[in-house]
Protein backbone atom coordinates (compact mmCIF):
# COMPACT_ATOMS: atom_id res chain seq x y z
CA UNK A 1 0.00 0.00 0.00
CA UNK A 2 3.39 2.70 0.26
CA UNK A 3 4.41 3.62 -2.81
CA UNK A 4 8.63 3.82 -3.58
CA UNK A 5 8.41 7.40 -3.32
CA UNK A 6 6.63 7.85 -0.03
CA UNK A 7 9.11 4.58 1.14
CA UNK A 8 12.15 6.98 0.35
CA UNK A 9 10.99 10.29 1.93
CA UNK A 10 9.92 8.20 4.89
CA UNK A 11 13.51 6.96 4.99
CA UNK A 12 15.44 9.94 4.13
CA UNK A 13 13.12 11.68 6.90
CA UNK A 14 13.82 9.71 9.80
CA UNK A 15 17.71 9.49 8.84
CA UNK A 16 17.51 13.23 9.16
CA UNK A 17 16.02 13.32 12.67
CA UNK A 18 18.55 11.01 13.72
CA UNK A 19 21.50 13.03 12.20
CA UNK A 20 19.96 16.04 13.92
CA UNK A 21 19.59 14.01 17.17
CA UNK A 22 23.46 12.69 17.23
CA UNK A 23 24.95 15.71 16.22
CA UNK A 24 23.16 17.80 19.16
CA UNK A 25 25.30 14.31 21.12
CA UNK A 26 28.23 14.99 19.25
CA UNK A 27 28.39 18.82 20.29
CA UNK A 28 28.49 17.68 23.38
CA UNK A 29 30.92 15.29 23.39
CA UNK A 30 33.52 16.05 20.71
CA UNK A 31 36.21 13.43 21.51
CA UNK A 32 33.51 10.65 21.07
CA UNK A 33 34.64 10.13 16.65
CA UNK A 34 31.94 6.94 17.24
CA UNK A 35 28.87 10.04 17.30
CA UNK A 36 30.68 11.45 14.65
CA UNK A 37 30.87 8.13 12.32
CA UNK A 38 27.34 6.96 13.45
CA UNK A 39 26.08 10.68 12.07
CA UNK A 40 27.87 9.88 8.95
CA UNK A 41 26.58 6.84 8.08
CA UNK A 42 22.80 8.45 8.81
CA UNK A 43 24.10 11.14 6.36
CA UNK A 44 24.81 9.09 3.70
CA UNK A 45 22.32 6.77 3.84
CA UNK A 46 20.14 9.80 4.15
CA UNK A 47 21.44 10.96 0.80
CA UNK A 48 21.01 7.77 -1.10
CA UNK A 49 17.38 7.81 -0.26
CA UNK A 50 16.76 11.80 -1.72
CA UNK A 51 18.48 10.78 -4.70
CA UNK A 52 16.73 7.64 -5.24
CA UNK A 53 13.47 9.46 -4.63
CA UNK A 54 14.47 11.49 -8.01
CA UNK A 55 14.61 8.10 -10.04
CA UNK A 56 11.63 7.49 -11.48
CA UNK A 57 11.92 3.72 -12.15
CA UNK A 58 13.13 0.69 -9.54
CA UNK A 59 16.00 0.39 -12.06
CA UNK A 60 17.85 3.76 -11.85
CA UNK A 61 21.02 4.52 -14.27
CA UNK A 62 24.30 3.52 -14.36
CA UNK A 63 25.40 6.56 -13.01
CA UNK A 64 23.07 6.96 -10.40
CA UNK A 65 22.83 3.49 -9.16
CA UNK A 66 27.17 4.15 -8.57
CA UNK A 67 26.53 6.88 -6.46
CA UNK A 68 23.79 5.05 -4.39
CA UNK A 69 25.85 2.42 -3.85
CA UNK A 70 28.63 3.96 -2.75
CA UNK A 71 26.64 6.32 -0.22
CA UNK A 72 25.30 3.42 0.86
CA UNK A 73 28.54 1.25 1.27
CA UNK A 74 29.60 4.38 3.21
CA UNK A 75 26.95 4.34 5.75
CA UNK A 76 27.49 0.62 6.51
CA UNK A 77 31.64 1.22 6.70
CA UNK A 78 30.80 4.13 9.26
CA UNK A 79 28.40 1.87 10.86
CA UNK A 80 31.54 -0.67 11.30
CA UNK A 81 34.24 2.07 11.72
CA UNK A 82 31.71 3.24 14.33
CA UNK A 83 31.44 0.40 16.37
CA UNK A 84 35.46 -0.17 16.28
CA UNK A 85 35.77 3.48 17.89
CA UNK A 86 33.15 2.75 20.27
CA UNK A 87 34.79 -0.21 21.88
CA UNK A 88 38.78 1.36 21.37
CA UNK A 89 39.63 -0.68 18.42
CA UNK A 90 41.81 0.71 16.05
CA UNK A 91 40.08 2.21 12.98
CA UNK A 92 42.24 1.67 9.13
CA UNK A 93 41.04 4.69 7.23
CA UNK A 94 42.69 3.09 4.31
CA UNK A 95 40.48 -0.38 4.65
CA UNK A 96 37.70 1.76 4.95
CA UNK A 97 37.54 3.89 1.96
CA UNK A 98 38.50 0.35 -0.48
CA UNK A 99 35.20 -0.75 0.97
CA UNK A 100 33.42 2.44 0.53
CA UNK A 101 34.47 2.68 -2.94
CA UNK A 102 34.65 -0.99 -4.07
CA UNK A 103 30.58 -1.78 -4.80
CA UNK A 104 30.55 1.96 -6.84
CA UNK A 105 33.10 0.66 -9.15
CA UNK A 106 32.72 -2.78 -9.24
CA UNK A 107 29.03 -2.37 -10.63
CA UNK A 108 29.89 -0.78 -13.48
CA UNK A 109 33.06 -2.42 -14.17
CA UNK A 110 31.55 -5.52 -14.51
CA UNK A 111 28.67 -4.77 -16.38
CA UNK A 112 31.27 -3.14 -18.66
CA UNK A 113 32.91 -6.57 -18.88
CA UNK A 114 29.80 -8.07 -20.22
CA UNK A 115 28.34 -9.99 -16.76
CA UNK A 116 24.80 -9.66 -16.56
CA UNK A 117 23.05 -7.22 -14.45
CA UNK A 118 21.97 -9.96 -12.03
CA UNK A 119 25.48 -10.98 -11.02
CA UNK A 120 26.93 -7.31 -11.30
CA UNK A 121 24.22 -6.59 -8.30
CA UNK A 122 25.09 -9.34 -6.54
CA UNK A 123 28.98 -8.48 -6.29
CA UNK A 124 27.91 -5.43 -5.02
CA UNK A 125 25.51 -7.06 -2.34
CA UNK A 126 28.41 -9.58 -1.80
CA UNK A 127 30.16 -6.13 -0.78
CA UNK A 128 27.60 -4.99 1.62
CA UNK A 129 27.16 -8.37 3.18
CA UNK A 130 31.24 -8.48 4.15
CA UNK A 131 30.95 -4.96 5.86
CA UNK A 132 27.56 -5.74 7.44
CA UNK A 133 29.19 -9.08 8.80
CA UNK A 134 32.03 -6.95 10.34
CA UNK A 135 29.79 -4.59 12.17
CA UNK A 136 27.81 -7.45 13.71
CA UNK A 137 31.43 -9.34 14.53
CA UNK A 138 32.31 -6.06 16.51
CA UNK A 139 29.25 -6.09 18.62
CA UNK A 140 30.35 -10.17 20.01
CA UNK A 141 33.63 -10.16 20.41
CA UNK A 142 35.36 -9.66 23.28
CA UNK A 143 37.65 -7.17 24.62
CA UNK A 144 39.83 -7.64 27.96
CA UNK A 145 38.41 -5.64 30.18
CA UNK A 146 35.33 -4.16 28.19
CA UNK A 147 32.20 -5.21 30.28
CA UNK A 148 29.47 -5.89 27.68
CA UNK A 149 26.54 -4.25 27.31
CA UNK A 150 23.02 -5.04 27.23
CA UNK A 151 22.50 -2.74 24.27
CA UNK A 152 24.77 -4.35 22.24
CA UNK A 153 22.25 -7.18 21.15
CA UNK A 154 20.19 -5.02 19.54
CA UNK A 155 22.44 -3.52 17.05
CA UNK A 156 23.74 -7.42 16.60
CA UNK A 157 20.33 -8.06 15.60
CA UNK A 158 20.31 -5.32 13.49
CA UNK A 159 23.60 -5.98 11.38
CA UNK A 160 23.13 -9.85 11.92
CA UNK A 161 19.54 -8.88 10.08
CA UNK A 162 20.80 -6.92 7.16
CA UNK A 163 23.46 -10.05 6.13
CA UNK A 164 20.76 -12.20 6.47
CA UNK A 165 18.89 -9.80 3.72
CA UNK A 166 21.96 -9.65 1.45
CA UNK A 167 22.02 -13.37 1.90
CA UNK A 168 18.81 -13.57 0.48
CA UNK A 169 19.19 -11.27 -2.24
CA UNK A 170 22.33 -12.79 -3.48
CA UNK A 171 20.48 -16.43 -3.19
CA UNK A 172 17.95 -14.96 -5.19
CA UNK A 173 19.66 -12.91 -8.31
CA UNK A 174 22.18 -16.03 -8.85
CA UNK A 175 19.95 -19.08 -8.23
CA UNK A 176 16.50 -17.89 -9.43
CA UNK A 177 15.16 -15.54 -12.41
CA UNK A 178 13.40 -13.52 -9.75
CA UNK A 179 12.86 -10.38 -11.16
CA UNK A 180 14.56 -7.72 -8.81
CA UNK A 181 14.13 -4.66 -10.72
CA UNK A 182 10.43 -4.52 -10.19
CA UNK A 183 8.65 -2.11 -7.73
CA UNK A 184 6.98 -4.68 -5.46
CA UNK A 185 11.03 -5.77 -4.69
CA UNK A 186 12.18 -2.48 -4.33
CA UNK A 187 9.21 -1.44 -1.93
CA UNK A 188 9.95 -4.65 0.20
CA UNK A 189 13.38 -3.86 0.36
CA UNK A 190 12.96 -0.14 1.80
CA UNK A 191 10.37 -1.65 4.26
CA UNK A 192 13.39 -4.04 5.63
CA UNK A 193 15.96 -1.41 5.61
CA UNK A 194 13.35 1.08 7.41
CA UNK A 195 12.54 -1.39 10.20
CA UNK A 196 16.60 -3.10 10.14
CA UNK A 197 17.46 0.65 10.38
CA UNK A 198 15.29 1.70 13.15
CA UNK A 199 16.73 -0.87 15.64
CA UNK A 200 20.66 -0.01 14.55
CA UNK A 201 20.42 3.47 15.05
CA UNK A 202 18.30 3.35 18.48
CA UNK A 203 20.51 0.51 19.46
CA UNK A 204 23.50 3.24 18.45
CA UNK A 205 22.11 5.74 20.77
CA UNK A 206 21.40 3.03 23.80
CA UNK A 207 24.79 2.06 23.98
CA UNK A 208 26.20 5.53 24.33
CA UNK A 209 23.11 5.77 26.66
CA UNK A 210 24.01 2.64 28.46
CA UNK A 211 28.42 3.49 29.18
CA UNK A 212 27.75 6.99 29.65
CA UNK A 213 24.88 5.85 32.89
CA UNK A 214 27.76 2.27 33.46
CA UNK A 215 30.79 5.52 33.50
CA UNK A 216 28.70 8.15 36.03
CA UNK A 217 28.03 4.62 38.10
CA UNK A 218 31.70 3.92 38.50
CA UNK A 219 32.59 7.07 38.92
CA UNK A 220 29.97 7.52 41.88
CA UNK A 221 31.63 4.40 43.55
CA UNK A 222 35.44 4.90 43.03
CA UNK A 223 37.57 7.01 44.30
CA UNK A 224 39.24 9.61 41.63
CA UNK A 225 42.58 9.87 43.69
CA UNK A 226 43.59 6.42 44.46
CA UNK A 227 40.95 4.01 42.16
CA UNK A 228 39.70 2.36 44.79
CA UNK A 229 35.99 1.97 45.84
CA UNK A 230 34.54 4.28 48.26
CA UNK A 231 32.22 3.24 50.44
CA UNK A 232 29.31 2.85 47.86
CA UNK A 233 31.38 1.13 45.53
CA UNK A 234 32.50 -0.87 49.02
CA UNK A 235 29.27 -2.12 49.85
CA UNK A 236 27.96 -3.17 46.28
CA UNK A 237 31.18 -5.40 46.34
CA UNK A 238 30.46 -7.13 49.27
CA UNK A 239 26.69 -7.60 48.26
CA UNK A 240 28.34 -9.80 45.30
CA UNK A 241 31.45 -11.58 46.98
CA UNK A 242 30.10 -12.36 50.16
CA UNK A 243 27.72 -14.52 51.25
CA UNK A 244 24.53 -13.80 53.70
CA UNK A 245 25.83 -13.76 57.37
CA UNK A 246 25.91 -16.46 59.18
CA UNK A 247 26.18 -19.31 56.51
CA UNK A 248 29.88 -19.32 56.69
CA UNK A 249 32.50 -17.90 58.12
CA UNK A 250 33.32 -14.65 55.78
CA UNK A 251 36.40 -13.38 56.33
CA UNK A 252 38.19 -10.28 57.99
CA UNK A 253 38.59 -6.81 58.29
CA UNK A 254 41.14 -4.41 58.24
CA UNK A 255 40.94 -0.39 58.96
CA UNK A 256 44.37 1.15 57.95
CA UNK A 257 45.53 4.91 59.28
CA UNK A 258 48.06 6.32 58.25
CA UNK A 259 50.39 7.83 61.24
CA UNK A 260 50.39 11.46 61.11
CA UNK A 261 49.08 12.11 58.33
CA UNK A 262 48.29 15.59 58.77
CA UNK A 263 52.26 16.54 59.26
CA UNK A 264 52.51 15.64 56.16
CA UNK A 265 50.39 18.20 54.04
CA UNK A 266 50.93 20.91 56.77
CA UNK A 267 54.91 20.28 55.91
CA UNK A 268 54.71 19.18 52.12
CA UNK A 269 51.90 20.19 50.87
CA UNK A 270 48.30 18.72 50.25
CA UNK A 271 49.87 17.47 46.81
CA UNK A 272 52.66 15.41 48.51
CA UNK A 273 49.92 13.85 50.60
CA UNK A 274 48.03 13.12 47.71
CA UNK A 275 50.98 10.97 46.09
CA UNK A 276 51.11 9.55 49.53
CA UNK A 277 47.76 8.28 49.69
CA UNK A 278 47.99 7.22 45.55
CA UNK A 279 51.15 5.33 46.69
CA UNK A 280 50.00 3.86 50.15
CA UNK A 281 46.95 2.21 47.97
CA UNK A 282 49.25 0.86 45.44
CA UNK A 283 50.88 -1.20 47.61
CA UNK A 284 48.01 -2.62 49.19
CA UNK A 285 46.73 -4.04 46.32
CA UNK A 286 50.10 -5.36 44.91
CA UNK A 287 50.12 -6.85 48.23
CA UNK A 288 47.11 -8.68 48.58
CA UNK A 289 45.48 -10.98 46.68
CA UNK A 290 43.18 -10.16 43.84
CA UNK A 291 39.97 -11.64 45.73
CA UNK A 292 40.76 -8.94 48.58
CA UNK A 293 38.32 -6.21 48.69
CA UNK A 294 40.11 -2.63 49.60
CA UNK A 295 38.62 0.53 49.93
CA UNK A 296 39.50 4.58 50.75
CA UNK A 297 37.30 4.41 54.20
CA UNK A 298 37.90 8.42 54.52
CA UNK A 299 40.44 10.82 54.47
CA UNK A 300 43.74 8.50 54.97
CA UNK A 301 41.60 5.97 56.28
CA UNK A 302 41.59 2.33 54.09
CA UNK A 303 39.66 -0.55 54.96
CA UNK A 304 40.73 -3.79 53.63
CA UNK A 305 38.18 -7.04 53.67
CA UNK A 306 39.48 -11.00 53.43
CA UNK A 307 36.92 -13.10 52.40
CA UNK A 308 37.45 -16.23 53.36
CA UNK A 309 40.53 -15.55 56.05
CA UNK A 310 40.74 -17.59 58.27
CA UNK A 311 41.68 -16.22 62.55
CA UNK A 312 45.35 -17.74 61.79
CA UNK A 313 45.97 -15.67 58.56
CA UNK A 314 44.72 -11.94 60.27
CA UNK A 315 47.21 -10.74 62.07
CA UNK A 316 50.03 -12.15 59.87
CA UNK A 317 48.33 -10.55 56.65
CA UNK A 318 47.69 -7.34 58.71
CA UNK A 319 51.49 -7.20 60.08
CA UNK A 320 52.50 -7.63 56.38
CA UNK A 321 50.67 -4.73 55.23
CA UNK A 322 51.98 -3.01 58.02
CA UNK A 323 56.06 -3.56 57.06
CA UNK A 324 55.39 -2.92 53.36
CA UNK A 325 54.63 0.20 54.05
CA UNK A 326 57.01 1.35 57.02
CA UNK A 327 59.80 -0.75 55.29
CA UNK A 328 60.04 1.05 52.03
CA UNK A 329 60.49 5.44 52.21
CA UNK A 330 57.89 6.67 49.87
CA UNK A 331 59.21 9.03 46.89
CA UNK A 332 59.27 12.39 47.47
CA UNK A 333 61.12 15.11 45.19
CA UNK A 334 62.95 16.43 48.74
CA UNK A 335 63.52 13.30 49.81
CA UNK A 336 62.23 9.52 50.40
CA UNK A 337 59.69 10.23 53.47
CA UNK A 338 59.32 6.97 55.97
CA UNK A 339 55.46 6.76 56.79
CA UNK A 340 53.62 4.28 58.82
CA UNK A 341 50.66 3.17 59.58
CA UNK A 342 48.14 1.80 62.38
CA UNK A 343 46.18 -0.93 61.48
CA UNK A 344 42.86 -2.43 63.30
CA UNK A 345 41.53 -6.11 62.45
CA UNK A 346 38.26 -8.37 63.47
CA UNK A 347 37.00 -11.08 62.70
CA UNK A 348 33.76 -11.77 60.30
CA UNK A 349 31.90 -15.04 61.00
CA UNK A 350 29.78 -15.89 64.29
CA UNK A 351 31.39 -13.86 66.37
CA UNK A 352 31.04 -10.75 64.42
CA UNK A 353 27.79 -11.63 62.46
CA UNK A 354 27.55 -8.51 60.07
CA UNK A 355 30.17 -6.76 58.69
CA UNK A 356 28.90 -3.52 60.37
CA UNK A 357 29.59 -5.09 63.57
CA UNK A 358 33.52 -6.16 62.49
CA UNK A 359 34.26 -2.79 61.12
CA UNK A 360 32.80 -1.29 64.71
CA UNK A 361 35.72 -3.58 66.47
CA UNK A 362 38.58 -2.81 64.19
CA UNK A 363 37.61 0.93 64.08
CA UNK A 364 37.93 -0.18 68.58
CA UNK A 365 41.06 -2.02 67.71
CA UNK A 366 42.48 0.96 65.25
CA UNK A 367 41.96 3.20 68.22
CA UNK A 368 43.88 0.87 70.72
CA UNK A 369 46.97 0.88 67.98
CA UNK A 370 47.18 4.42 67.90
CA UNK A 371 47.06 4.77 71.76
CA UNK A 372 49.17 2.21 71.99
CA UNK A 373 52.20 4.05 70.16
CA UNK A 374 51.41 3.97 66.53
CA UNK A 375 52.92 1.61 63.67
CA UNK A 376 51.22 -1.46 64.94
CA UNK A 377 48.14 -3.95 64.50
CA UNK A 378 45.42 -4.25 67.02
CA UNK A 379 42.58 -6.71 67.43
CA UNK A 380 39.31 -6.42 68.87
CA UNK A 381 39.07 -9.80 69.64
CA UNK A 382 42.30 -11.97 69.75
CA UNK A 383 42.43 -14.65 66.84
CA UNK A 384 44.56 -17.72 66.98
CA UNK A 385 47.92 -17.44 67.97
CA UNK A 386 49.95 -16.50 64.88
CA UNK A 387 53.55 -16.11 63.94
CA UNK A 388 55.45 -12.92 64.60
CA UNK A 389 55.25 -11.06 68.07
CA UNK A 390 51.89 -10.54 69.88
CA UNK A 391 51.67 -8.83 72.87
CA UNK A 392 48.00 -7.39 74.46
CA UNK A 393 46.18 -8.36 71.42
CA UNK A 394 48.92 -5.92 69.41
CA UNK A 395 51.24 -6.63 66.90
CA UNK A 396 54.12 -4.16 66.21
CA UNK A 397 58.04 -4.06 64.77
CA UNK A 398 59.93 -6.43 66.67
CA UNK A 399 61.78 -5.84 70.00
CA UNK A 400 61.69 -2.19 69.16
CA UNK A 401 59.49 0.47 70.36
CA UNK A 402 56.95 2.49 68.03
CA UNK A 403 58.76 4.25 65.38
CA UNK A 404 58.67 7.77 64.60
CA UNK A 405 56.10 8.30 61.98
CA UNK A 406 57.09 10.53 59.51
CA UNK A 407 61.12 11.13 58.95
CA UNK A 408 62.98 12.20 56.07
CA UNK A 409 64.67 9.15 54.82
């Protein structure tokens, strides 16, 4: 019931309201070239459908039908291009334009050679399949480190919908006699590529959707200094990694302070404290393991969880924190500075139910470390006997009193 013409303004309409839509995006957001690709391939696609609404047959000229094809070979290369920027692939420009130019001049080319118009069009749909292939490749694979998206199924459905169309239309103008120059064709074919090219472009527009909201999340729950989790991010981790309480026992927690901290930014500034804290949570988490949960409490307060610790692996864990950081001086362009740190620990299991409760008796335990002289590891409640010195429920340096906290090295 639409006629070709209506088809193509319909087509050439909506491309426009999504070019307008994306670059109002891309304003906004000029370092993201994906908006800037995605636009172009609207644009061009846009453009083959005003031209083709000039053409008064299904069967336009030579001439024309290279120009269509190429626009159109250069929306589906942006599409792919597109999709390569989105995810941080690397984008040839050269591999690009051969693919935006190849079905242009291979249509006439071979018709010029004498192949008949059937197979001419399919070479060029042959082209069109490869690129649409690519883009839907680019929304499965996997990147190390890229967390999928939910979004990215629908524009897999899109692309994985258009090669199934070229397919088709290859199947058909090699094996059958079909004729595919006739309007009823043409008019189903601009009813696919209107409904195929509503779900790429929304799908376009949820992914950026989807990261930016996934980006403002992570940013919410991480700390911008050191790239830890904050407290939010803290507590979503532990809703995933540990279990309900009292199944099992769940681990431990640590509350680190760093000694003095103030001394330092009133003495070197709040930027030298900053590298201090930056560096302090570096070598946390190159010294635990990866399944430890560590977190910038407050200030130059850390809190450190151990899921699945046992009472005879605290206070040796929580000592070893304690020497990697008053062992090794921390860089400083004055001098290596010598910082340490207090450390509180508790248990998580059936004596501490919750892990509210356990970070209530190592805050208790920090408090007894610092009273207690600094540089050393308290605990609430005194786990198994474990190597290294113990003395009160306290674990400090060896047969040597409580170091000063901050020295120039």
């Amino acid at each position: 019931m639409l006629d070709l013409h209506t088809l193509h303004f319909a087509s050439a309409a909506s491309r426009c309201a999504y070019v307008v839509v994306f670059l109002v995006t891309a304003l906004t957001q000029r370092q993201q070239t994906f908006l800037w690709q995605w636009m172009g391939a609207m644009g061009t696609s846009m453009a083959g459908s005003l031209i083709m609404m000039q053409v008064p047959s299904a069967a336009p000229p030579v001439w024309i039908a290279v120009i269509v094809y190429g626009l159109y070979a250069a929306s589906l290369v942006l599409c792919w291009t597109g999709l390569r920027s989105f995810f941080g692939r690397p984008v040839r420009i050269d591999l690009g334009i051969c693919l935006t130019v190849l079905p242009g001049l291979l249509y006439p080319l071979l018709l010029a050679a004498g192949v008949a118009h059937r197979l001419a069009l399919a070479a060029v749909f042959l082209c069109c399949l490869g690129v649409a292939l690519l883009a839907a490749y680019e929304t499965v694979r996997l990147s190390p480190g890229v967390e999928r998206l939910w979004s990215q199924s629908i524009v897999t459905v899109a692309f994985g919908s258009y090669a199934l169309v070229f397919v088709a239309s290859i199947g058909i103008l090699v094996a059958t006699d079909w004729p595919m120059a006739s309007a009823e064709t043409a008019r189903s074919s601009m009813i696919l590529d209107q409904v195929i090219g509503v779900f790429a472009y929304f799908g376009y527009m949820a992914m950026a959707a989807e990261r930016a909201n996934r980006t403002l999340l992570h940013l919410a729950e991480t700390d911008s200094l050191t790239g830890l989790s904050n407290r939010r991010g803290l507590q979503k981790l532990l809703r995933l990694r540990l279990p309900a309480p009292g199944r099992q026992p769940l681990g431990a927690v640590l509350i680190l302070d760093l000694d003095h901290f103030k001394s330092i930014n009133d003495r070197y500034g709040h930027a030298s404290g900053d590298a201090v804290l930056a560096t302090f949570a570096a070598r946390l988490t190159a010294t635990l393991r990866t399944t430890d949960l560590v977190a910038r409490w407050g200030g130059e307060e850390f809190l450190v969880v151990l899921p699945g610790a046992g009472p005879q692996e605290l206070l040796p864990v929580a000592e070893r924190l304690r020497a990697v950081v008053a062992e090794a001086p921390f860089p400083h362009r004055s001098g290596a500075l010598t910082v340490t740190v207090s450390i509180g620990a508790a248990m998580m299991g059936r004596d501490a139910a919750s892990f509210e409760e356990a970070t209530r008796q190592a805050d208790a335990a920090l408090y007894q470390a610092k009273a207690q002289g600094r540089n050393r590891v308290c605990c609430e409640r005194k786990p198994a006997p474990a190597p290294g010195p113990v003395a009160g429920g306290a674990v400090g340096p060896a047969h040597a009193p409580a170091q000063a906290d901050l020295r120039l090295a």
